[in-house]
Protein backbone atom coordinates (compact mmCIF):
# COMPACT_ATOMS: atom_id res chain seq x y z
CA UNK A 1 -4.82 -32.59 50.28
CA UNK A 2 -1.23 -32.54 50.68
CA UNK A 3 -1.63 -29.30 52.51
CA UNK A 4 -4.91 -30.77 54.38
CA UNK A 5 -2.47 -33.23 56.23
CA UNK A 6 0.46 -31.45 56.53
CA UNK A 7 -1.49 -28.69 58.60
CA UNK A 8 -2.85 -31.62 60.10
CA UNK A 9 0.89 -32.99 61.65
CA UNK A 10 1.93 -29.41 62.45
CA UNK A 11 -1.09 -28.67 65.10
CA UNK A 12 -0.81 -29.12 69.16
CA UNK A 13 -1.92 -31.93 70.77
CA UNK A 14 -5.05 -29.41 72.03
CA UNK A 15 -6.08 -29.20 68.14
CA UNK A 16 -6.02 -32.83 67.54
CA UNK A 17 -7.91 -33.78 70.72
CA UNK A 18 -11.02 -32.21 68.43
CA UNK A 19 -11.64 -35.73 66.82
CA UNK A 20 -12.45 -35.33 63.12
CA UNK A 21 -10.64 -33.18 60.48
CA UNK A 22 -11.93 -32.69 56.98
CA UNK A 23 -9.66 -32.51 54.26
CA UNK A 24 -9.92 -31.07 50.15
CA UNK A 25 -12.05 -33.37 49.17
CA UNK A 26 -14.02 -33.68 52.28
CA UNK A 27 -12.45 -37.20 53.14
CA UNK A 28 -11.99 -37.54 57.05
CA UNK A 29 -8.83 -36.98 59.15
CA UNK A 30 -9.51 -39.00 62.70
CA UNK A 31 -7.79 -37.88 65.31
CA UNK A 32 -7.65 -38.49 68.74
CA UNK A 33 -9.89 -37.30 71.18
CA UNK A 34 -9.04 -36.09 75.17
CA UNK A 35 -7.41 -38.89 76.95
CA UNK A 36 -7.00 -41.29 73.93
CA UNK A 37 -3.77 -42.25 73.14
CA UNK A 38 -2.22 -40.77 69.96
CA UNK A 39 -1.75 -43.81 67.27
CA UNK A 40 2.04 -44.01 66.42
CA UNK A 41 4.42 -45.77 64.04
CA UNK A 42 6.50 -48.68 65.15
CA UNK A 43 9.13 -46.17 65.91
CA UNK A 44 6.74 -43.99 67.62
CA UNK A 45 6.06 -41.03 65.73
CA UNK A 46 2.74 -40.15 66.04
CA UNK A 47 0.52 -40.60 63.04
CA UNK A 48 -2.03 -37.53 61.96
CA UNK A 49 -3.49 -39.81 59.78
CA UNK A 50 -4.54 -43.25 59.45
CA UNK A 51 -7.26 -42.92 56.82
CA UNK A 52 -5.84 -41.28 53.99
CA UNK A 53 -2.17 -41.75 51.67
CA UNK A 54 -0.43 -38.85 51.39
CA UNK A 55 -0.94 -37.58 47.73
CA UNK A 56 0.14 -34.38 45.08
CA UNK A 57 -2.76 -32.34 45.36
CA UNK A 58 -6.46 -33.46 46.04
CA UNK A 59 -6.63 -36.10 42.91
CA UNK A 60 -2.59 -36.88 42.32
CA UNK A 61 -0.62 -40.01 43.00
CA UNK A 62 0.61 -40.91 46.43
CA UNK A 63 3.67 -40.15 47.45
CA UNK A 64 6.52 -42.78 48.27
CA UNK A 65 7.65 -40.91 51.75
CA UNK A 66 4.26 -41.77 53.09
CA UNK A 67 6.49 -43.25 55.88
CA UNK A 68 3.65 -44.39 58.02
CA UNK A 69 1.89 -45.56 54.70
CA UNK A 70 5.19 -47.80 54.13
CA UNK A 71 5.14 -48.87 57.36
CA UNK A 72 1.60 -50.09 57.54
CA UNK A 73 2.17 -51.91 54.51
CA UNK A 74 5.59 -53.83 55.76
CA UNK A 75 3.39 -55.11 58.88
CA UNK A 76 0.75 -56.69 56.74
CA UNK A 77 2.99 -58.50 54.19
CA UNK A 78 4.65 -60.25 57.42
CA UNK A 79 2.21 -61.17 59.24
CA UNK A 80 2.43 -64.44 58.32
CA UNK A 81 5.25 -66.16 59.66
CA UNK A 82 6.55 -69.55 58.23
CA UNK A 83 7.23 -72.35 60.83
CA UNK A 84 10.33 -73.36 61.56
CA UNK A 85 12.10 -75.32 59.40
CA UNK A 86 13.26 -77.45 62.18
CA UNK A 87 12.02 -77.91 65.70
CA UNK A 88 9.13 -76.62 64.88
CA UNK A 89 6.50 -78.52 67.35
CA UNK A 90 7.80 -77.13 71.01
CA UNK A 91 5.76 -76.64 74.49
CA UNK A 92 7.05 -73.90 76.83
CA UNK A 93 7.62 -72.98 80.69
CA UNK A 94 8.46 -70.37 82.68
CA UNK A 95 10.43 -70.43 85.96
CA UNK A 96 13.32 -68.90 87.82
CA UNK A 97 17.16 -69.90 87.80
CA UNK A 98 18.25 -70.56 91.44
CA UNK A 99 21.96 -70.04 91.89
CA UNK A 100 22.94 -72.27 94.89
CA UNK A 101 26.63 -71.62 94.96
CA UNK A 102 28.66 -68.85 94.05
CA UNK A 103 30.91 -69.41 90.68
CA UNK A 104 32.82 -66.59 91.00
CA UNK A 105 35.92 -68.93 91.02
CA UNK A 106 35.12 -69.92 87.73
CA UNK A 107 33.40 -66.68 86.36
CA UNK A 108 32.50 -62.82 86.57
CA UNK A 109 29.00 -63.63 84.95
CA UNK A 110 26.49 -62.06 87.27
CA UNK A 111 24.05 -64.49 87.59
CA UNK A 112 26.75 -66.62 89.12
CA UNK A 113 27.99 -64.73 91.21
CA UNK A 114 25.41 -64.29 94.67
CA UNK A 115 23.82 -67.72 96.51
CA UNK A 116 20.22 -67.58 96.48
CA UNK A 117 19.25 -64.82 93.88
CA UNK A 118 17.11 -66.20 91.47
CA UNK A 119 17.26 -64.91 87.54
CA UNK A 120 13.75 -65.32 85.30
CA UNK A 121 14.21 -67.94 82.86
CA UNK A 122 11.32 -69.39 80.02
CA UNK A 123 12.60 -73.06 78.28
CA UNK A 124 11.04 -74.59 74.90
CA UNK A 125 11.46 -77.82 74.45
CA UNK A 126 10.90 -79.11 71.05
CA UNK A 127 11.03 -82.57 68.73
CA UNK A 128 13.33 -81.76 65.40
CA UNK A 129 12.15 -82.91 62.10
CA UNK A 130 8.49 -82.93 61.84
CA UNK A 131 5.86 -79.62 61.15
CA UNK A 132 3.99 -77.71 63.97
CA UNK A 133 1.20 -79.90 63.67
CA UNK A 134 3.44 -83.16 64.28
CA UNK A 135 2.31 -85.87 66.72
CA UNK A 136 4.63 -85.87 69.74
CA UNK A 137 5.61 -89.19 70.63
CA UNK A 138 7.42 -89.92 66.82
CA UNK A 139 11.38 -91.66 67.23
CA UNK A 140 12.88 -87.92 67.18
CA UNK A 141 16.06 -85.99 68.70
CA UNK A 142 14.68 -83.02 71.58
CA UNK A 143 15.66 -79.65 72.21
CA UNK A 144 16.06 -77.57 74.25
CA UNK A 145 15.95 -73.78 73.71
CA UNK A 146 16.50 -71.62 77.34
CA UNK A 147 16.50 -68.11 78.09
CA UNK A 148 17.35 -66.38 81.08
CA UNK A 149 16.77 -63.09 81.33
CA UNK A 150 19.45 -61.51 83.34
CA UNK A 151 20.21 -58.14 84.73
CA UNK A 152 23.34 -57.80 82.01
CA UNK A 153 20.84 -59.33 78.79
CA UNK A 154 19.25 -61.92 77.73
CA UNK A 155 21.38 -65.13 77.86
CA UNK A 156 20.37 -67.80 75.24
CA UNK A 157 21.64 -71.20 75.84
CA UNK A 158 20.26 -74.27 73.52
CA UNK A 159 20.74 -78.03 73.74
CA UNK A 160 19.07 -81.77 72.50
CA UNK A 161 18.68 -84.45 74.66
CA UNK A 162 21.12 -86.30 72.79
CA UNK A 163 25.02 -85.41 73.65
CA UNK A 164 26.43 -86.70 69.83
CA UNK A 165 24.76 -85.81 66.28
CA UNK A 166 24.63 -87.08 62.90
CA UNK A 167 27.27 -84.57 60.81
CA UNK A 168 30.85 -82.90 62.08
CA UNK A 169 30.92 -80.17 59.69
CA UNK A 170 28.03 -77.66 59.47
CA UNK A 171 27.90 -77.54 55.61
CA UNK A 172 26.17 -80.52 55.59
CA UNK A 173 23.09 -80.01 57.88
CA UNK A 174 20.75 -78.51 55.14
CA UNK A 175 20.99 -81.55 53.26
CA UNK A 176 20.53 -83.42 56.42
CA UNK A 177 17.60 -82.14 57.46
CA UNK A 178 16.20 -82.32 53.82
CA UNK A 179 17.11 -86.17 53.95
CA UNK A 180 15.14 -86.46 57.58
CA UNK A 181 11.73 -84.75 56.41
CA UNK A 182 8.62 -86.52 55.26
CA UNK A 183 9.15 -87.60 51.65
CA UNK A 184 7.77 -84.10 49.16
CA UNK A 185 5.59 -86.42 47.16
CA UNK A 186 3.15 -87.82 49.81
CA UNK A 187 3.93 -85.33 53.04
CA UNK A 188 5.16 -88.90 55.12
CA UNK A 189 6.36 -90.17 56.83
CA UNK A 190 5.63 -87.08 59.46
CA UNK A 191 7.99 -85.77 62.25
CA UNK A 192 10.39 -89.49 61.47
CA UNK A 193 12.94 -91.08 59.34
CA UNK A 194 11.84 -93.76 58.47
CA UNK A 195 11.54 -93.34 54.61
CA UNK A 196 14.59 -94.02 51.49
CA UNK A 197 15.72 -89.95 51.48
CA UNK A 198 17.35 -90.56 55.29
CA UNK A 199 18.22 -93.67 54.67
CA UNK A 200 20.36 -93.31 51.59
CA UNK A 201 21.92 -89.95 53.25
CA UNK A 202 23.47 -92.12 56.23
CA UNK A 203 24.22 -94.98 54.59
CA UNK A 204 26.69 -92.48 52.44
CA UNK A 205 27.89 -90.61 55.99
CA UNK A 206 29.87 -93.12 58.09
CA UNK A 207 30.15 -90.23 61.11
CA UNK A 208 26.75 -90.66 61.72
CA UNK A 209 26.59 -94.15 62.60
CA UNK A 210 26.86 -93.36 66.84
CA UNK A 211 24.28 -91.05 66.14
CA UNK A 212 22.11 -93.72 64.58
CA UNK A 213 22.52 -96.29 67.79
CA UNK A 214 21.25 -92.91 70.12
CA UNK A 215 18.39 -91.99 67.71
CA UNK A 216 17.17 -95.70 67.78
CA UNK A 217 17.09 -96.07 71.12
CA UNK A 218 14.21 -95.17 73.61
CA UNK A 219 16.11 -91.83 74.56
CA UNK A 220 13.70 -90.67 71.24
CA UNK A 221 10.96 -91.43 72.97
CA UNK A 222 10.69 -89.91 76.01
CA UNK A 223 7.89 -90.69 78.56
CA UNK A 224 7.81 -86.79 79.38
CA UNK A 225 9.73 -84.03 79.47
CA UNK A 226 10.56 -84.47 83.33
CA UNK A 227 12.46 -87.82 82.06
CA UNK A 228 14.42 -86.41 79.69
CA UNK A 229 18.43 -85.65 79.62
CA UNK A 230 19.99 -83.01 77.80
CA UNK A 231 23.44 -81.79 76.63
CA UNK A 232 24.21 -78.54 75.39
CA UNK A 233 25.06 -78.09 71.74
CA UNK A 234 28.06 -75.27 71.88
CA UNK A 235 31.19 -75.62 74.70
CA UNK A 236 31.14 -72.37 76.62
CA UNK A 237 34.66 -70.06 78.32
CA UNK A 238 33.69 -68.68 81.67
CA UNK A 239 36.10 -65.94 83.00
CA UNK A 240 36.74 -64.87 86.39
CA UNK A 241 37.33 -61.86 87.55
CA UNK A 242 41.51 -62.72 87.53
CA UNK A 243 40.94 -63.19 83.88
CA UNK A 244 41.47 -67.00 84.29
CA UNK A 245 39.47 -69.26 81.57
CA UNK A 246 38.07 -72.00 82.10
CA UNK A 247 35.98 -74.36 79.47
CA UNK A 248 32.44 -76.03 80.37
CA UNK A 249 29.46 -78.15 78.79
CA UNK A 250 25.95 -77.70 80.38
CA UNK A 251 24.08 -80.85 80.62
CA UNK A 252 20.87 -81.11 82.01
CA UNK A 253 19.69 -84.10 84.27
CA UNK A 254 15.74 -84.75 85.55
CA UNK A 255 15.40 -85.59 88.99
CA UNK A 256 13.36 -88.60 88.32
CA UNK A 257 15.97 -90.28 86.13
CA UNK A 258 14.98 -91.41 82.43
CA UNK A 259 11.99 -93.16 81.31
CA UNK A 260 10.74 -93.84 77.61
CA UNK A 261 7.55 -95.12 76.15
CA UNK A 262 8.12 -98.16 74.19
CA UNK A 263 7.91 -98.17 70.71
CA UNK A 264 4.38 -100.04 70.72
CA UNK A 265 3.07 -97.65 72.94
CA UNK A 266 4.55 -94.90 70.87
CA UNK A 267 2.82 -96.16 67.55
CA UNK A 268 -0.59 -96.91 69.48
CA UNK A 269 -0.25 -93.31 70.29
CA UNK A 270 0.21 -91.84 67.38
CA UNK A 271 -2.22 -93.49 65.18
CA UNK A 272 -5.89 -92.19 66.05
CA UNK A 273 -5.12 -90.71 69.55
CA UNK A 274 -2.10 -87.82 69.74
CA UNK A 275 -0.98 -88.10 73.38
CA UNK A 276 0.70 -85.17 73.95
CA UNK A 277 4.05 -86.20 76.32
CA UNK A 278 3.83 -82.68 77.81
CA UNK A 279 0.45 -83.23 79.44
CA UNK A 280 2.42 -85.34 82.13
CA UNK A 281 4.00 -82.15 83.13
CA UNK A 282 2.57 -78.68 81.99
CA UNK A 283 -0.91 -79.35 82.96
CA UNK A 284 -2.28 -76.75 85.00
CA UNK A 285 1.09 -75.59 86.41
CA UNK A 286 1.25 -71.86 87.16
CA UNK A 287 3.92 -69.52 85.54
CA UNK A 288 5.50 -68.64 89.21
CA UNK A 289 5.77 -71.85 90.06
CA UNK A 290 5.70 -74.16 86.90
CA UNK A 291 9.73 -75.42 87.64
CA UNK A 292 9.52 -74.95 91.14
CA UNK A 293 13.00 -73.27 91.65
CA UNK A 294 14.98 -76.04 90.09
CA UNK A 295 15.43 -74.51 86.80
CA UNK A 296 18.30 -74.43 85.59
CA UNK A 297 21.37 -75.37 87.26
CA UNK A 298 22.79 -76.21 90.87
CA UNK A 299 25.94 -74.52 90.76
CA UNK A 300 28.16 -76.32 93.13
CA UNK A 301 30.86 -77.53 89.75
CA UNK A 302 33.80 -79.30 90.68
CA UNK A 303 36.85 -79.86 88.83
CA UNK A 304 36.39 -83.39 88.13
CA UNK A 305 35.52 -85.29 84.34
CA UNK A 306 31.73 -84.72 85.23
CA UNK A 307 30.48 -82.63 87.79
CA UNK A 308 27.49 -84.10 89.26
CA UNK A 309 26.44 -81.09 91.38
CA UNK A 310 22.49 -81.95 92.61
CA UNK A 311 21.48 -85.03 94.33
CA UNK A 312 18.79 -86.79 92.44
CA UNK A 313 15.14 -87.96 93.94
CA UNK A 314 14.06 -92.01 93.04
CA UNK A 315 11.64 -92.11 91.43
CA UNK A 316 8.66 -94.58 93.01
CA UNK A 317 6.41 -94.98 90.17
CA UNK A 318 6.66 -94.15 86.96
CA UNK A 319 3.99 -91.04 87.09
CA UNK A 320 4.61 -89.66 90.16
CA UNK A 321 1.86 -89.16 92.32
CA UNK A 322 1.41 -85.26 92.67
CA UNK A 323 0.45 -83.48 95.79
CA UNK A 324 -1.00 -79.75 96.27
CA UNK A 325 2.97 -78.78 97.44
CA UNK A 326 4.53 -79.81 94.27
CA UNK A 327 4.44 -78.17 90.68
CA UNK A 328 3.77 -80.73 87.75
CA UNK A 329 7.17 -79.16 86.41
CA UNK A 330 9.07 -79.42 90.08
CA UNK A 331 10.70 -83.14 88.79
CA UNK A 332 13.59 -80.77 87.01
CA UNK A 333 16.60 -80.13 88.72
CA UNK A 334 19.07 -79.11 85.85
CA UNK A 335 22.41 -79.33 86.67
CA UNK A 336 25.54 -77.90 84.90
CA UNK A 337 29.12 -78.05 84.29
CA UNK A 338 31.51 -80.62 82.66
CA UNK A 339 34.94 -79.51 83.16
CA UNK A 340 36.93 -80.27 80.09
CA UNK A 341 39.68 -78.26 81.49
CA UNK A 342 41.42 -76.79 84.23
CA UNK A 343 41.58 -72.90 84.94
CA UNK A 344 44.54 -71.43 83.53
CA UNK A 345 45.56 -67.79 83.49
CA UNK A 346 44.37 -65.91 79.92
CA UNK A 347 45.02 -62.71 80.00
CA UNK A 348 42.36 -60.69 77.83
CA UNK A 349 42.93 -57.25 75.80
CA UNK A 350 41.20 -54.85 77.29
C-alpha cells in the first residue's frame, strides 16, 4: 500500500485528473478530477490522499511521517478554541482611518504622513471580566482593541475607556482578574465585582483605590458605544524623519459627549431582558460606511498638555435621531495625541 500511494504522489497532474485510484487492498485513492482544485496541506502541498494513512505494507502500522495525516489531526484537536479569559464579550466594526493633517513633523509612520488617504481599520470593543455569554450593561471597565491595516503591516493599538487601573506592576493582574470573576462555587456574580474574592483583593491593594472611584461611577455603564471615552493602555515614540522623538497617548473622544444608563436602568436590564448597548449603534450599519470616516483620529496634534484636535457635535437628545445620510456608527470622531513631551533630537543606530 505503501507503494500504492507513493506511485500515487509521483504521477502528473493529467494522471490524477482520472478521479479514483485503487490501492493493495482495493481501498480507494480520490483524486481530483479536470478543473477541481487539488486538496492541499495547510502549507500547500498537495495531498494524493485523503482517505487512507500511510502504512508498512498492505496490513502494517501507519507510519509517523504521514505529514498530511499529522496535520489533519492537529486541526481537529484545536478546533475548539477557549474564550478569552478576559474581555471576552466584544461587538465589532469596520471603517476607514481618515488622516486629516499630515504628522510628518512628529513622525515617518506612513499612514501619517499624506492628508486625505484613508487606511482600513476594524475596532472591538469589549466589557472585561465576565464570559462570552455575559449581559452587557454589568458595572465593568471597556476596551478597546483597533487594527489598522496599513500599507507597512498591521498596526494594533488597544485601550479601556478608563485612563487609570487597579494594579502598577503587571505581576499582579492574574490574581486580579481571578479576584474580579464570578465566585467558582456558584458561577456569580457574572461579568461584576460585586462578590467577597474582589473585595478582599482591594481592600489589601491601596493603589487601586482611584481606580475604584472610576469603576463606580457611570463611566461603567455606558449608554452606547458612541458615548463612550477611551485612553490608550501603552505610551507610544513617534519618529520623524530627522530622527527626532517625540512621546504620545491616544485617547479617544465620541462626538456626542458621554452618557451612561443609570444603575436602575442597568439592573432592570439585566434581569429578564439583555439589552444589548451596541444595538444603539451597529444596527444595520454597512461595513463601508459603519464609522463614517471618523475612525480613528483627526490628526491636527498640537504641542500643548492635551491636544484637542476635532471639534465635537452637541448632542440634542440623548438617542440621536438618525437620518438616511448618517451611519448608526458616524457619532465617532476619535481623536489622538497627548503630548507628554516635546520633540527632541534622538539619534537612532542604524
Amino acid at each position: 500500500m505503501a507503494q500504492s500511494r507513493q506511485r500515487s504522489e509521483t504521477q502528473p497532474a493529467s494522471s490524477r485528473d482520472q478521479n479514483v485510484e485503487r490501492g493493495n487492498g482495493g481501498e480507494s485513492h480520490q483524486t481530483a478530477e479536470g478543473e477541481t482544485p487539488v486538496l492541499t496541506t495547510a502549507l500547500g502541498t498537495p495531498v494524493s490522499d485523503d482517505q487512507n494513512t500511510l502504512k508498512i505494507g498492505e496490513r502494517g502500522p501507519s507510519l509517523i511521517e504521514d505529514f498530511h495525516f499529522r496535520d489533519k489531526i492537529f486541526h481537529f484537536d484545536h478546533e475548539r478554541i477557549p474564550e478569552r479569559v478576559v474581555h471576552a464579550r466584544g461587538y465589532g466594526a469596520h471603517g476607514y482611518f481618515e488622516t486629516y493633517e499630515s504628522l510628518a513633523k512628529y513622525t515617518r509612520a506612513d499612514i501619517f504622513q499624506r492628508a486625505g488617504e484613508k487606511t482600513p481599520v476594524f475596532v472591538r470593543f469589549s466589557t472585561v471580566a465576565g464570559n462570552k455569554g455575559s449581559f452587557d450593561l454589568a458595572r465593568d471597565v471597556r476596551g478597546f482593541a483597533v487594527k489598522l491595516y496599513t500599507k507597512e503591516g498591521n498596526w494594533d493599538l488597544v485601550g479601556n475607556n478608563i485612563p487609570v487601573f487597579f494594579i502598577q506592576d503587571a505581576i499582579k493582574f492574574p490574581d486580579l482578574i481571578h479576584a474580579a470573576k464570578q465566585e467558582p462555587d456558584r458561577d456569580f456574580p457574572q461579568a461584576q465585582t460585586a462578590h467577597d474574592n474582589f473585595w478582599d483583593f482591594i481592600s489589601l491593594m491601596p493603589e487601586s483605590m482611584h481606580m475604584i472611584m472610576w469603576i463606580m461611577s457611570d463611566r461603567a455603564i455606558p449608554r452606547s458605544f458612541r458615548f463612550m471615552q477611551g485612553f490608550g493602555v501603552h505610551t507610544f515614540r513617534f519618529v520623524n524623519a530627522d530622527d527626532e522623538s517625540t512621546f504620545v497617548k491616544f485617547i479617544w473622544k465620541p462626538k456626542l459627549g458621554m452618557q451612561s444608563v443609570v444603575w436602575n436602568e442597568a439592573s432592570k436590564s439585566m434581569a429578564p431582558i439583555r439589552i444589548s448597548i451596541a444595538a444603539t449603534c451597529g444596527r444595520r450599519s454597512s461595513p463601508a460606511t459603519s464609522l463614517n470616516g471618523n475612525l480613528p483620529y483627526s490628526s491636527s496634534i498640537r504641542t500643548l498638555r492635551t491636544a484637542s484636535i476635532s471639534t465635537s457635535s452637541t448632542p440634542q437628545r440623548l438617542f440621536p435621531k438618525r437620518s438616511s445620510s448618517r451611519s448608526p456608527w458616524g457619532d465617532w470622531s476619535w481623536i489622538a495625541c497627548r503630548i507628554i513631551s516635546s520633540p527632541r533630537p534622538n539619534r537612532l543606530r542604524s
